[in-house]
PDB file of N, CA and C in Angstrom:
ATOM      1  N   UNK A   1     -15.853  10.438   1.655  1.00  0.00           N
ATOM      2  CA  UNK A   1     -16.726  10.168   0.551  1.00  0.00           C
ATOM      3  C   UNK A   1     -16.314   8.839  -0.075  1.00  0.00           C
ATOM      4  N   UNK A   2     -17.373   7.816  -0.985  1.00  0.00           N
ATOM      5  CA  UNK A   2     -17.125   6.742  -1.285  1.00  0.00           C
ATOM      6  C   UNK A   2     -17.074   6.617  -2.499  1.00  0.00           C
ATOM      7  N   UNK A   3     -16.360   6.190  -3.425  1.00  0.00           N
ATOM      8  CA  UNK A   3     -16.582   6.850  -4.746  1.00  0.00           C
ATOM      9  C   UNK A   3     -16.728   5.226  -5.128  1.00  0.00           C
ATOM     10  N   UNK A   4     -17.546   4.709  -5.902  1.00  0.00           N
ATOM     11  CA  UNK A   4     -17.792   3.632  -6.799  1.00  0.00           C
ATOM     12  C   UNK A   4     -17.665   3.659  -8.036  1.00  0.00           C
ATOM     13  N   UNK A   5     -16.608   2.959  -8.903  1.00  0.00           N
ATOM     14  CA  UNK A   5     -16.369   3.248 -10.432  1.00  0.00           C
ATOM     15  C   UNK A   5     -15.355   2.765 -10.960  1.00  0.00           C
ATOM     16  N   UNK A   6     -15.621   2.279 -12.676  1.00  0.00           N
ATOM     17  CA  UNK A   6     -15.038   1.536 -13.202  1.00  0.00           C
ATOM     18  C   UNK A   6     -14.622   2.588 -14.483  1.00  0.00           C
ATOM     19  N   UNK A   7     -14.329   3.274 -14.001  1.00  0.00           N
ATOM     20  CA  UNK A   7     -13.704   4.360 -14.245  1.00  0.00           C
ATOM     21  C   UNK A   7     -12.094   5.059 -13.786  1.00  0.00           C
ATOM     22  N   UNK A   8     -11.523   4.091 -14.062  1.00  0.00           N
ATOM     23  CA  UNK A   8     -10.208   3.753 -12.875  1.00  0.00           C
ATOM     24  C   UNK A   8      -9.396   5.272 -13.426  1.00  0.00           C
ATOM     25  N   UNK A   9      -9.606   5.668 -14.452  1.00  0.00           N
ATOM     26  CA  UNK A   9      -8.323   7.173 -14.970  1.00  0.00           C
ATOM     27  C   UNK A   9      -9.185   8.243 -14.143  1.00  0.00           C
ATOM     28  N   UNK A  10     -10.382   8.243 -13.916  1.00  0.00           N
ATOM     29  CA  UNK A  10     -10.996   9.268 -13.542  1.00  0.00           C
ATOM     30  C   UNK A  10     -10.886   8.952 -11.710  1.00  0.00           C
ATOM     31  N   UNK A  11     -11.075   7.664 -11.171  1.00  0.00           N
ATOM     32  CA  UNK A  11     -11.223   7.673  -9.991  1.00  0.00           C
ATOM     33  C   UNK A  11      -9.306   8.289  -9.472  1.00  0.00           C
ATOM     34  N   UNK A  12      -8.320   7.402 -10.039  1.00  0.00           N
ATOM     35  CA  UNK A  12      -7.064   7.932  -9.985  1.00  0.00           C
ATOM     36  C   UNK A  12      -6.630   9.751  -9.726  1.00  0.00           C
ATOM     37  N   UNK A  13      -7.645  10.291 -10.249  1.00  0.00           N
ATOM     38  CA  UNK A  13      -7.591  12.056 -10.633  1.00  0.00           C
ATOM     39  C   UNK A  13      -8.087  12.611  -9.184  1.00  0.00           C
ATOM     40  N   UNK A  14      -9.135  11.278  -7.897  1.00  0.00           N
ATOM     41  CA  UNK A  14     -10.099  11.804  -7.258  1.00  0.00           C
ATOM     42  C   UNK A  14      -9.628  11.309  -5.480  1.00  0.00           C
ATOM     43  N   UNK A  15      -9.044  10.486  -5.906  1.00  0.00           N
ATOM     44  CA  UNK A  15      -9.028   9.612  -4.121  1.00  0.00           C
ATOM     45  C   UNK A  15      -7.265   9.728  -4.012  1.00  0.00           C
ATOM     46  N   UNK A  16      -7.819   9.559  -2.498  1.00  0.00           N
ATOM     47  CA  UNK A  16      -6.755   9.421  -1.382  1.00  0.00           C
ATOM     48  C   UNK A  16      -6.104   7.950  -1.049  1.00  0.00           C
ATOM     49  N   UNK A  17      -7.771   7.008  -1.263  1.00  0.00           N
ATOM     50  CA  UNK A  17      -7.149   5.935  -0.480  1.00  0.00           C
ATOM     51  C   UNK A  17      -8.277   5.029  -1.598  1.00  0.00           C
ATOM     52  N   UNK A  18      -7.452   4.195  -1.407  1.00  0.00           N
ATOM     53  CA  UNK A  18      -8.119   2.912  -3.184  1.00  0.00           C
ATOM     54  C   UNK A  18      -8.479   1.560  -2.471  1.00  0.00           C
ATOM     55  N   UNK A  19      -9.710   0.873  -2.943  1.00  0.00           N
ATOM     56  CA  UNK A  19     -10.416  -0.092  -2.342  1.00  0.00           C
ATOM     57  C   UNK A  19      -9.598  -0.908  -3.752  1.00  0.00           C
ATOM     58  N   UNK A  20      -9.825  -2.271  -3.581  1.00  0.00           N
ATOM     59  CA  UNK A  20     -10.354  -3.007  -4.816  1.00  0.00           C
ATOM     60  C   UNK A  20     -10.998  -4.386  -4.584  1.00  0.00           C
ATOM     61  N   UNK A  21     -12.204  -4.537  -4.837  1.00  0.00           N
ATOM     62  CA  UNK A  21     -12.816  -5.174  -4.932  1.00  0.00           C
ATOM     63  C   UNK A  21     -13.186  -6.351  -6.138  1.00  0.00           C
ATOM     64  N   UNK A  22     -12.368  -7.884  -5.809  1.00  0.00           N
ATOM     65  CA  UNK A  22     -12.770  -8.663  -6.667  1.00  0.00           C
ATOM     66  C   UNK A  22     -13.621  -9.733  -6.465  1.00  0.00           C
ATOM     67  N   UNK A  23     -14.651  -9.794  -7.097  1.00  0.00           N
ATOM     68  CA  UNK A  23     -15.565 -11.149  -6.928  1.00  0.00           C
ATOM     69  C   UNK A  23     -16.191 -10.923  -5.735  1.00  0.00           C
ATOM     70  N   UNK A  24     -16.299  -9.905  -5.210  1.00  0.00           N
ATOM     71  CA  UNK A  24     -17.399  -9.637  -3.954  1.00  0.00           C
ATOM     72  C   UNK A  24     -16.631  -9.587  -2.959  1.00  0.00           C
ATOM     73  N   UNK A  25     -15.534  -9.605  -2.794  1.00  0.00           N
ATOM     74  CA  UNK A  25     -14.054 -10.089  -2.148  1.00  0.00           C
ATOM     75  C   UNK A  25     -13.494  -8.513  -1.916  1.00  0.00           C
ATOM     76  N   UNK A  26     -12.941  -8.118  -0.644  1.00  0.00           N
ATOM     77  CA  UNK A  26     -12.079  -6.914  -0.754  1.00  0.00           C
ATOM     78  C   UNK A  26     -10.676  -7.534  -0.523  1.00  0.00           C
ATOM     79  N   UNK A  27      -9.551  -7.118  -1.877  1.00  0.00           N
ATOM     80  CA  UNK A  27      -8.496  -7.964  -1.901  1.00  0.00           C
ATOM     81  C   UNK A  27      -7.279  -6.482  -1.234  1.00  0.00           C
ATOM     82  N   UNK A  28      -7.557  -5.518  -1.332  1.00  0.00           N
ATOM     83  CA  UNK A  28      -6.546  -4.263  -1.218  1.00  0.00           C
ATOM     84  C   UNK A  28      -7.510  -3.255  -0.769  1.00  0.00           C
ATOM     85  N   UNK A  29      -6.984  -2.277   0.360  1.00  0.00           N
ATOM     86  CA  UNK A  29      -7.254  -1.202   0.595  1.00  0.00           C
ATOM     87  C   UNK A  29      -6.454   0.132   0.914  1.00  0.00           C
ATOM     88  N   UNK A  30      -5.694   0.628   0.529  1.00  0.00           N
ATOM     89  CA  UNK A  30      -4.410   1.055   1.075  1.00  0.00           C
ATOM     90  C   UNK A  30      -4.791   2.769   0.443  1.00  0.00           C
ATOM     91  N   UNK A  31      -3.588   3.933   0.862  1.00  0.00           N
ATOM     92  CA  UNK A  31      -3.906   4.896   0.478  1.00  0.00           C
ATOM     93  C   UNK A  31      -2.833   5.212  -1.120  1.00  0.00           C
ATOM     94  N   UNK A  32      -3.413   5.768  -1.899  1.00  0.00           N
ATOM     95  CA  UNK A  32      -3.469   5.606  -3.277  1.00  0.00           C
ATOM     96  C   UNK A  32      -1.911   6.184  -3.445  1.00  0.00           C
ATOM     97  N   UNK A  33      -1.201   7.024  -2.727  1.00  0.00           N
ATOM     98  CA  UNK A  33       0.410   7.307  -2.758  1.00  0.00           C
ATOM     99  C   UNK A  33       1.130   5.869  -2.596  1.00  0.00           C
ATOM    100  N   UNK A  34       0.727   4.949  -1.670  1.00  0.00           N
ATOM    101  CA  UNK A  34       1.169   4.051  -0.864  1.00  0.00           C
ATOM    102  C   UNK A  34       1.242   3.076  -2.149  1.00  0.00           C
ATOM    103  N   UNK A  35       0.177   2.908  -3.066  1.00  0.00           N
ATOM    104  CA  UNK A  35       0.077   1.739  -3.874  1.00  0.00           C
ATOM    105  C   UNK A  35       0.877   2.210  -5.047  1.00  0.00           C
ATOM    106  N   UNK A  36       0.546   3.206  -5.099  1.00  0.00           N
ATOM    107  CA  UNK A  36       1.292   3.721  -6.453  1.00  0.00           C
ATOM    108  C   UNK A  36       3.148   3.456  -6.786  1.00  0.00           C
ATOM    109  N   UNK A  37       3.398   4.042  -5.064  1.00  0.00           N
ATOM    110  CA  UNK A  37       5.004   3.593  -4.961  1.00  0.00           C
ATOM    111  C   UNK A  37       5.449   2.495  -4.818  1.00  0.00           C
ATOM    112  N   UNK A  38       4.236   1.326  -4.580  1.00  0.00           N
ATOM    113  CA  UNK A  38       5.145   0.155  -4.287  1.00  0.00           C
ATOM    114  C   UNK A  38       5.034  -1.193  -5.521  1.00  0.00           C
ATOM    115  N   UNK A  39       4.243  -0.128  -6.891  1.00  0.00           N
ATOM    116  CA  UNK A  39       4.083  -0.959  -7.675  1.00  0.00           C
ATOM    117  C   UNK A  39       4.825  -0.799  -9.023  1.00  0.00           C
ATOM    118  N   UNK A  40       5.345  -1.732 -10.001  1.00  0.00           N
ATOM    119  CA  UNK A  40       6.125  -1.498 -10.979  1.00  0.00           C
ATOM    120  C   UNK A  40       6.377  -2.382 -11.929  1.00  0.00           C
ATOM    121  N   UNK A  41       6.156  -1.916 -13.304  1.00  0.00           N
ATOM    122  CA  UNK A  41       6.272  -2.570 -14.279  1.00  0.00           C
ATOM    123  C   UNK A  41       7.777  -3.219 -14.590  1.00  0.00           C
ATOM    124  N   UNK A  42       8.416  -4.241 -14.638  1.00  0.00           N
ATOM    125  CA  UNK A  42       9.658  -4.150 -14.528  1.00  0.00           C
ATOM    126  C   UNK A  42       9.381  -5.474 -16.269  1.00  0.00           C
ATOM    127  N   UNK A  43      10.897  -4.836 -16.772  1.00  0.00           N
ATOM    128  CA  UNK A  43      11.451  -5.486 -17.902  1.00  0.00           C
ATOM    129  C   UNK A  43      12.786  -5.736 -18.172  1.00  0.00           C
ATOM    130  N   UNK A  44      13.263  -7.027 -18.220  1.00  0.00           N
ATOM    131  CA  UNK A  44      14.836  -7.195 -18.169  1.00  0.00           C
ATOM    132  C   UNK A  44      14.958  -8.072 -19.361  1.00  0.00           C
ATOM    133  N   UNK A  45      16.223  -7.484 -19.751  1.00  0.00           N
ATOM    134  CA  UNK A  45      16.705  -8.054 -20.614  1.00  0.00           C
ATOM    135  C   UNK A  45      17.791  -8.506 -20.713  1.00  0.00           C
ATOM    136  N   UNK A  46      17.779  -9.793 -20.941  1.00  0.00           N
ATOM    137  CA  UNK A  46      19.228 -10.707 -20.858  1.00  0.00           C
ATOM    138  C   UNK A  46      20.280 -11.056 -21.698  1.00  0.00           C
ATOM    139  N   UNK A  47      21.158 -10.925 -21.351  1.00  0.00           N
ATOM    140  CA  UNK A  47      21.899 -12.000 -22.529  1.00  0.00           C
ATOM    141  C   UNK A  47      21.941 -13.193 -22.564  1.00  0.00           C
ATOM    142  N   UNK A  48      21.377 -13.902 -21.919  1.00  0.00           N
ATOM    143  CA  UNK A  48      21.385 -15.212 -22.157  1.00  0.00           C
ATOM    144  C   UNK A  48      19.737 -15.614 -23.070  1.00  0.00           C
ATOM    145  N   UNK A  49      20.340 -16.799 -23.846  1.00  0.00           N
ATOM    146  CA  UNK A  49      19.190 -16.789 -24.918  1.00  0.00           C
ATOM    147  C   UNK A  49      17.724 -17.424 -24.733  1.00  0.00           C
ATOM    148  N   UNK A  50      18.021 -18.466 -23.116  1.00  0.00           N
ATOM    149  CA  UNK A  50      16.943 -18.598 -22.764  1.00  0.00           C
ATOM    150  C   UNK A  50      17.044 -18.202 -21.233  1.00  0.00           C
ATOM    151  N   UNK A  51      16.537 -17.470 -20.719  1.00  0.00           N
ATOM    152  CA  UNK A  51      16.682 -17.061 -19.232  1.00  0.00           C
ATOM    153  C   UNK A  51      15.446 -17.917 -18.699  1.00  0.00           C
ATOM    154  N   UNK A  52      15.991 -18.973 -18.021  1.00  0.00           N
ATOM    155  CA  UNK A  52      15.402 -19.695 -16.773  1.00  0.00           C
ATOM    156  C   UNK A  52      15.155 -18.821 -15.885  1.00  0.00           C
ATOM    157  N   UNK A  53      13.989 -18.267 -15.291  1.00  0.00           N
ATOM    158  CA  UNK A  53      13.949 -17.772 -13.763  1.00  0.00           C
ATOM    159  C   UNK A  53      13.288 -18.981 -13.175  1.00  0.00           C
ATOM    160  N   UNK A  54      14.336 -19.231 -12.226  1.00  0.00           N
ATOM    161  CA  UNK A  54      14.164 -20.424 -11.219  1.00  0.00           C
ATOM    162  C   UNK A  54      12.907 -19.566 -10.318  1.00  0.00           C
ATOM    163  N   UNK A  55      13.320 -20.252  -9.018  1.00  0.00           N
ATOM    164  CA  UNK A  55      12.494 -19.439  -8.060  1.00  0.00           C
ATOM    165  C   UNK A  55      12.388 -17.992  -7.717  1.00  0.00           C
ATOM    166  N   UNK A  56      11.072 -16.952  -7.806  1.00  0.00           N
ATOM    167  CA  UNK A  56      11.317 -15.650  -7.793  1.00  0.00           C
ATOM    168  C   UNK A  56      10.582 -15.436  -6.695  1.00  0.00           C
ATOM    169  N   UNK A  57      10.472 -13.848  -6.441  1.00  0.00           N
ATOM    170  CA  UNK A  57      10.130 -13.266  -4.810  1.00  0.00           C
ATOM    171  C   UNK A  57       8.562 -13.333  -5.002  1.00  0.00           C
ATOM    172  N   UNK A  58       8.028 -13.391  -4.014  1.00  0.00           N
ATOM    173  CA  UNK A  58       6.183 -13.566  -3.659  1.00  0.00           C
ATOM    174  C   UNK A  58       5.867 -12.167  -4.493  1.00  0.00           C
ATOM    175  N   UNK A  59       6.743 -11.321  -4.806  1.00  0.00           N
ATOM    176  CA  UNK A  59       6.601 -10.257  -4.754  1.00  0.00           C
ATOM    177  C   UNK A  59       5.972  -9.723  -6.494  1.00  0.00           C
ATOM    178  N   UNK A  60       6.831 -10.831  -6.713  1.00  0.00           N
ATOM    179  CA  UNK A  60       7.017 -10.808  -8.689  1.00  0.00           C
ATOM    180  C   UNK A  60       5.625 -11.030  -9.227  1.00  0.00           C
ATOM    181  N   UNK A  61       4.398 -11.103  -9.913  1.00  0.00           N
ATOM    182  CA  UNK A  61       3.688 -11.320 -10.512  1.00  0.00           C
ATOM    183  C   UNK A  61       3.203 -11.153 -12.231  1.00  0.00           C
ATOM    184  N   UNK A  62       2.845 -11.907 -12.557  1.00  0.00           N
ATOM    185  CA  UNK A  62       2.488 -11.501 -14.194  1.00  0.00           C
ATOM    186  C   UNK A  62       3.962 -12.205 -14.776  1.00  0.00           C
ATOM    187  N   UNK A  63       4.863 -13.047 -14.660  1.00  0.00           N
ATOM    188  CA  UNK A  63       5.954 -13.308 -15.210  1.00  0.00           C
ATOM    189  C   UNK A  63       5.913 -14.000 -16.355  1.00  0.00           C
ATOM    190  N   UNK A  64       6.368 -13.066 -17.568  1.00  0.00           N
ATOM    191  CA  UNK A  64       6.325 -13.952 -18.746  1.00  0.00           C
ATOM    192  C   UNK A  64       7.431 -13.383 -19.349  1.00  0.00           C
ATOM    193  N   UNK A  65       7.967 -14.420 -20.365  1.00  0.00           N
ATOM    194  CA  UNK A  65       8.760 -14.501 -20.805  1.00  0.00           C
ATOM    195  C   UNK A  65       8.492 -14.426 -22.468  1.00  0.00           C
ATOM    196  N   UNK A  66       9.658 -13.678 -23.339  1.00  0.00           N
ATOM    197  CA  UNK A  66       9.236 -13.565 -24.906  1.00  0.00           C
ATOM    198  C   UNK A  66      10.796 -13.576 -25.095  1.00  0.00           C
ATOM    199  N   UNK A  67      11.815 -14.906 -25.482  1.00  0.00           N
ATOM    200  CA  UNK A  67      12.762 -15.051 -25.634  1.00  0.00           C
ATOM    201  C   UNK A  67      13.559 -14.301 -24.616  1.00  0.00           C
ATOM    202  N   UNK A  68      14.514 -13.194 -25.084  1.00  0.00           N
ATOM    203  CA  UNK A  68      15.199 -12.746 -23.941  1.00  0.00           C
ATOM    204  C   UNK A  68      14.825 -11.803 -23.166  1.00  0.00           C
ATOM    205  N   UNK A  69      13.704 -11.292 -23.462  1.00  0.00           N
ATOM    206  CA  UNK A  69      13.133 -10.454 -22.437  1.00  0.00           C
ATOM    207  C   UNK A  69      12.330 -10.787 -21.431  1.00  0.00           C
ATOM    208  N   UNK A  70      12.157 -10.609 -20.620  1.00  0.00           N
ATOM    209  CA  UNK A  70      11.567 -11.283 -19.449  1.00  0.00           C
ATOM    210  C   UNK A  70      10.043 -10.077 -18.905  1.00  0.00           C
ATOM    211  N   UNK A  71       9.394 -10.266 -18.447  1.00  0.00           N
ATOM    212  CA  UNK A  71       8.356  -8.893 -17.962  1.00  0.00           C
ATOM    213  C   UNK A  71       7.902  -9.197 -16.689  1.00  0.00           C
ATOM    214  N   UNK A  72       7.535  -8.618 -15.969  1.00  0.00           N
ATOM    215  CA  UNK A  72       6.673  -8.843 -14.877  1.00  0.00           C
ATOM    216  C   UNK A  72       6.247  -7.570 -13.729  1.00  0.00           C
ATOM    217  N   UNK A  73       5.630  -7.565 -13.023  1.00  0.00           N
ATOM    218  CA  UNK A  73       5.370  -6.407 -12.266  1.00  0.00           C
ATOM    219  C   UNK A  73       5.483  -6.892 -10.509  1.00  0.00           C
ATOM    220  N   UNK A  74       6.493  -5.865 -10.209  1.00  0.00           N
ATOM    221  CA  UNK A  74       6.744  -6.251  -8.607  1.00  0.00           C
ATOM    222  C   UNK A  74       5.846  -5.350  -8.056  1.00  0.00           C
ATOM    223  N   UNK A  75       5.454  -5.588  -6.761  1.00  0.00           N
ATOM    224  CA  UNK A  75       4.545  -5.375  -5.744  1.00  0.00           C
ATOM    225  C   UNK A  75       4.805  -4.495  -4.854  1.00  0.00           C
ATOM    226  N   UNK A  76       6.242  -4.861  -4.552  1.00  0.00           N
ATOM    227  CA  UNK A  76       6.786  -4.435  -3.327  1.00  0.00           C
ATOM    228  C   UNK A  76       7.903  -3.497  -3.604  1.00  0.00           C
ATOM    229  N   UNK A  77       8.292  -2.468  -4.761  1.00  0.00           N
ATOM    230  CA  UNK A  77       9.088  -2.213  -5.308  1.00  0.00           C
ATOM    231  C   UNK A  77      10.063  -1.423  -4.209  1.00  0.00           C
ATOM    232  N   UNK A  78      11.417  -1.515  -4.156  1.00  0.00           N
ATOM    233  CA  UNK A  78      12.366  -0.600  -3.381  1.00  0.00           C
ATOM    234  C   UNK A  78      13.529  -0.408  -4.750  1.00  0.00           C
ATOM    235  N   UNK A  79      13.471   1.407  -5.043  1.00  0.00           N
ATOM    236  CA  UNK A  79      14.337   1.485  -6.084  1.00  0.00           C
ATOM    237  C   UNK A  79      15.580   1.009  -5.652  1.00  0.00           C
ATOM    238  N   UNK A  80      16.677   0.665  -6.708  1.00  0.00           N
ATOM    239  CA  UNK A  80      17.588  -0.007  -6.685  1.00  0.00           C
ATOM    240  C   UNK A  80      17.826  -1.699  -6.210  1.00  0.00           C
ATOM    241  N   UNK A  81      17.251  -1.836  -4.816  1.00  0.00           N
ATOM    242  CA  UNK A  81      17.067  -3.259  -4.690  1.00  0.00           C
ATOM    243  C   UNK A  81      16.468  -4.084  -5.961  1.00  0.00           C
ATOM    244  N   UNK A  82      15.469  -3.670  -6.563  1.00  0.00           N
ATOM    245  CA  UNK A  82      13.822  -4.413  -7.083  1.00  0.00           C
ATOM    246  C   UNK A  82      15.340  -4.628  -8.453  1.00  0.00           C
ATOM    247  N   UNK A  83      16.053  -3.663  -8.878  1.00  0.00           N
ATOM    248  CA  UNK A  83      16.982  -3.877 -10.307  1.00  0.00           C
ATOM    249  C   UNK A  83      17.930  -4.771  -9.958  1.00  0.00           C
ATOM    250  N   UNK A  84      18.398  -4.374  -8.920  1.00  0.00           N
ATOM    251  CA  UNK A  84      19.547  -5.216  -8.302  1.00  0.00           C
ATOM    252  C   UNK A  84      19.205  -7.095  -8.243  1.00  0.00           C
ATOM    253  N   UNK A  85      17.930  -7.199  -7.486  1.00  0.00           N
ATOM    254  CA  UNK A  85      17.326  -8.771  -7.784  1.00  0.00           C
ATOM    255  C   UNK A  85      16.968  -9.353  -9.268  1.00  0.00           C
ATOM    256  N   UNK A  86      16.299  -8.709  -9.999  1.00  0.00           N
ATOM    257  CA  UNK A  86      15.869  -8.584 -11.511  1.00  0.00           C
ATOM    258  C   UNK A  86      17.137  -8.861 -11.752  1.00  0.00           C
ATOM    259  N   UNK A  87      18.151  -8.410 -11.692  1.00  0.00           N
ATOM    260  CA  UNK A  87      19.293  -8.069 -12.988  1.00  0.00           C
ATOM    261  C   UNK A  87      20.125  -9.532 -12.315  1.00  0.00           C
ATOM    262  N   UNK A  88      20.266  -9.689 -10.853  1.00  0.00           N
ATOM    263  CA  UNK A  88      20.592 -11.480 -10.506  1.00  0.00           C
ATOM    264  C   UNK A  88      20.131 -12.346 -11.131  1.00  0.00           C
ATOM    265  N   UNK A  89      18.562 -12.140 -10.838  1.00  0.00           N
ATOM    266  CA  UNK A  89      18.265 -13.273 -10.808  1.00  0.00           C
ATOM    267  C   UNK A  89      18.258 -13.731 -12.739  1.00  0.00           C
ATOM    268  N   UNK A  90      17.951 -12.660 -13.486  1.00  0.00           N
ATOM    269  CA  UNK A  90      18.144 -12.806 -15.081  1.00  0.00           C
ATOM    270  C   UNK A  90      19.291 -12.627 -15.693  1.00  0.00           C
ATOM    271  N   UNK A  91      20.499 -12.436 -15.364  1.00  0.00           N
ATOM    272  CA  UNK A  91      21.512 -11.798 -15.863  1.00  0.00           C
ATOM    273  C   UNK A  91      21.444 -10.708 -16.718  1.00  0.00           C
ATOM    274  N   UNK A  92      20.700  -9.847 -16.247  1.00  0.00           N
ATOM    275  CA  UNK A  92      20.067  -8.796 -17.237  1.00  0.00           C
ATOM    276  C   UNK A  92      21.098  -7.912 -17.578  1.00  0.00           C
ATOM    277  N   UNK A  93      21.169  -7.434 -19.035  1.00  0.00           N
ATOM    278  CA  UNK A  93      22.121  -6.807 -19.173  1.00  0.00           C
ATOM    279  C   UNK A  93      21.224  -5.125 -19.160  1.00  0.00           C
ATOM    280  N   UNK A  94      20.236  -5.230 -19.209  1.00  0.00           N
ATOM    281  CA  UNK A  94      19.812  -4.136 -19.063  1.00  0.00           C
ATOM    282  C   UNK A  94      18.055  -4.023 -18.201  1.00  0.00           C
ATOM    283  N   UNK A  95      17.630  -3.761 -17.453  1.00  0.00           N
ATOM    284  CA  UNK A  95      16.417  -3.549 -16.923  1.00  0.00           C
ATOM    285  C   UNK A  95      15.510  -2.182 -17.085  1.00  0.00           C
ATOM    286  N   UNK A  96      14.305  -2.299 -17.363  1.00  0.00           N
ATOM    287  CA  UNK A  96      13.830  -1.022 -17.089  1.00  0.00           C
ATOM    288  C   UNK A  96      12.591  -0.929 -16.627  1.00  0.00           C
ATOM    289  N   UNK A  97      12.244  -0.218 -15.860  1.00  0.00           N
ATOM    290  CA  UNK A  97      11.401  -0.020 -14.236  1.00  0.00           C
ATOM    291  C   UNK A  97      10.285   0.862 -14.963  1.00  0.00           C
ATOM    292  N   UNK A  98       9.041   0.884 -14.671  1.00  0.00           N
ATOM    293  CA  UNK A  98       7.896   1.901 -15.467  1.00  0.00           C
ATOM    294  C   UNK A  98       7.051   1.982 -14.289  1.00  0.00           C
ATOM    295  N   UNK A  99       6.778   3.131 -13.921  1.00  0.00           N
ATOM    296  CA  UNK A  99       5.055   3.375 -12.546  1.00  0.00           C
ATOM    297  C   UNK A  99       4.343   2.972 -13.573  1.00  0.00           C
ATOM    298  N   UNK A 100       3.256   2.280 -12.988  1.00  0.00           N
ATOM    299  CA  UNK A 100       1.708   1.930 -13.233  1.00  0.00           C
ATOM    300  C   UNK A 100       0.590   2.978 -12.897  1.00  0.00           C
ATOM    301  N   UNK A 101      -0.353   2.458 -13.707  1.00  0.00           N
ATOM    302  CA  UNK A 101      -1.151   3.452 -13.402  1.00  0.00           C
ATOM    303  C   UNK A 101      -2.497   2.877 -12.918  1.00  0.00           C
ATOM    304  N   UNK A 102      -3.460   3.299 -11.897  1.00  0.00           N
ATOM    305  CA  UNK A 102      -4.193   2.362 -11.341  1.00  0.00           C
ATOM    306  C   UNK A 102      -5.234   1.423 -11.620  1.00  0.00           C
ATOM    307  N   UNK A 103      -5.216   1.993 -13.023  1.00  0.00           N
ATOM    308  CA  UNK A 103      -6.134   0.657 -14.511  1.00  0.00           C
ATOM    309  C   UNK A 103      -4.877  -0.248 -13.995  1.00  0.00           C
ATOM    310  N   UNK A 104      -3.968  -0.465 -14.341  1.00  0.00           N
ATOM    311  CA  UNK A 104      -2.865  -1.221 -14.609  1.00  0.00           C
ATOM    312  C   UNK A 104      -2.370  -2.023 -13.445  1.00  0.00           C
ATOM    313  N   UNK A 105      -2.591  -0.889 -12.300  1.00  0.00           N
ATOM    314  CA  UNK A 105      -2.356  -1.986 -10.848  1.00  0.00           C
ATOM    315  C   UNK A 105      -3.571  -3.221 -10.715  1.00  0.00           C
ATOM    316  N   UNK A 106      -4.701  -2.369 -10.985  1.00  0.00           N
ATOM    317  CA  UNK A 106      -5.555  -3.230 -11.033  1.00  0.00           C
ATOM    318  C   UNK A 106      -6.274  -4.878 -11.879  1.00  0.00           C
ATOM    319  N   UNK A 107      -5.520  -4.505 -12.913  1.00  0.00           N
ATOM    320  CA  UNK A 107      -5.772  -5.771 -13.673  1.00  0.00           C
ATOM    321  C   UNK A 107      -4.519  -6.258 -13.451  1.00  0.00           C
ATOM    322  N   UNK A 108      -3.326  -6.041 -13.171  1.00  0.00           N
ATOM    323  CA  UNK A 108      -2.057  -6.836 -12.772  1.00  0.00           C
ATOM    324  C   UNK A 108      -3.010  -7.877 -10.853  1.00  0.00           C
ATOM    325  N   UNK A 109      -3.544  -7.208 -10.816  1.00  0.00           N
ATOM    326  CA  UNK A 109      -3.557  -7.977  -9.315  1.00  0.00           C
ATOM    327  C   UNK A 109      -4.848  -8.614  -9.448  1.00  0.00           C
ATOM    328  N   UNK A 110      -5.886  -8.563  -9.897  1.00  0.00           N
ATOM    329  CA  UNK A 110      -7.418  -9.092 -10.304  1.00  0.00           C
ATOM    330  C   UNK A 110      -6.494 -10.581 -11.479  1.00  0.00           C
ATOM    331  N   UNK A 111      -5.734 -10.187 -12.449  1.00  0.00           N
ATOM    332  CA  UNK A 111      -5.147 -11.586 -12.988  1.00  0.00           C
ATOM    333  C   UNK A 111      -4.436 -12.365 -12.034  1.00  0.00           C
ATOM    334  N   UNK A 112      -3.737 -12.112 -11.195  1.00  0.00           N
ATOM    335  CA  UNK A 112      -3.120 -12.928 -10.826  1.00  0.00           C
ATOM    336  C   UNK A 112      -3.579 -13.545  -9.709  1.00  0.00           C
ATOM    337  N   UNK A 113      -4.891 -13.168  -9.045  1.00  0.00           N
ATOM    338  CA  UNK A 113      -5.728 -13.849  -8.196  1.00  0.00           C
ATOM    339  C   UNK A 113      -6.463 -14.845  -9.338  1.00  0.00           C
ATOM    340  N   UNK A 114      -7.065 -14.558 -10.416  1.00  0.00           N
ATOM    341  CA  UNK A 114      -7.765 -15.772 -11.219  1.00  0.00           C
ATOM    342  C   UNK A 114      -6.659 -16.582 -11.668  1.00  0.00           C
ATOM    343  N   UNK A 115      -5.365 -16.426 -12.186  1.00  0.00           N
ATOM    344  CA  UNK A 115      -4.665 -16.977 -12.104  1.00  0.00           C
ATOM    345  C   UNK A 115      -4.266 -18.331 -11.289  1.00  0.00           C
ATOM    346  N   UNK A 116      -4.475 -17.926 -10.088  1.00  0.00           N
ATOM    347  CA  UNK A 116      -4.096 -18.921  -8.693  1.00  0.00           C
ATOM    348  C   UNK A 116      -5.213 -19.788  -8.365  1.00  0.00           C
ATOM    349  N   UNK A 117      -6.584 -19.318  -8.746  1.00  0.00           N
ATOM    350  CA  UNK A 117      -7.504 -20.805  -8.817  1.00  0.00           C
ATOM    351  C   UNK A 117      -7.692 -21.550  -9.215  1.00  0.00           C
TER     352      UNK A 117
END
């Protein structure tokens, strides 16, 4: 069955496997366990007062910065690794990891394609 809807809390409750469609464009199709685990809100916090992140993984998106906290959402998440890079690459004295929810995957990845044009 094909479910069409912008209704992302209700479609989340209904499917197996998640399209997303931007700009007429199919950018993701994967099955909805699959996306769910490999996506993640991540937040580190540093001690240092301005944390430079030099170069980060393809993986990182949404990266912003609000003094010492840093935010962004990885893609490709593997627990422990995804903290282990975060907490390098920021000197984080503390990190913390949040699941998304598929409103949330979705406008994390629809921005960061308008982003890049």
């Amino acid at each position: 069955m094909f479910i069409s809807s912008h209704d992302l809390d209700e479609v989340e409750r209904l499917v197996d496997t998640v399209a997303f469609i931007d700009a007429g464009r199919l950018v993701l199709c994967e099955p909805f366990a699959d996306l769910q685990a490999r996506f993640r809100r991540i937040e580190a916090t540093t001690d240092a007062a301005d944390p430079q992140p030099s170069a980060t993984p393809d993986s990182w998106i949404g990266l912003r910065q609000a003094g010492r906290v840093v935010r962004f959402v990885e893609t490709r998440y593997v627990e422990g690794e995804t903290e282990r890079r975060a907490g390098e690459r920021f000197s984080a004295a503390a990190i913390d990891v949040q699941p998304m929810t598929l409103r949330e995957i979705f406008v994390a990845i629809v921005r960061e394609r308008r982003e890049a044009r």
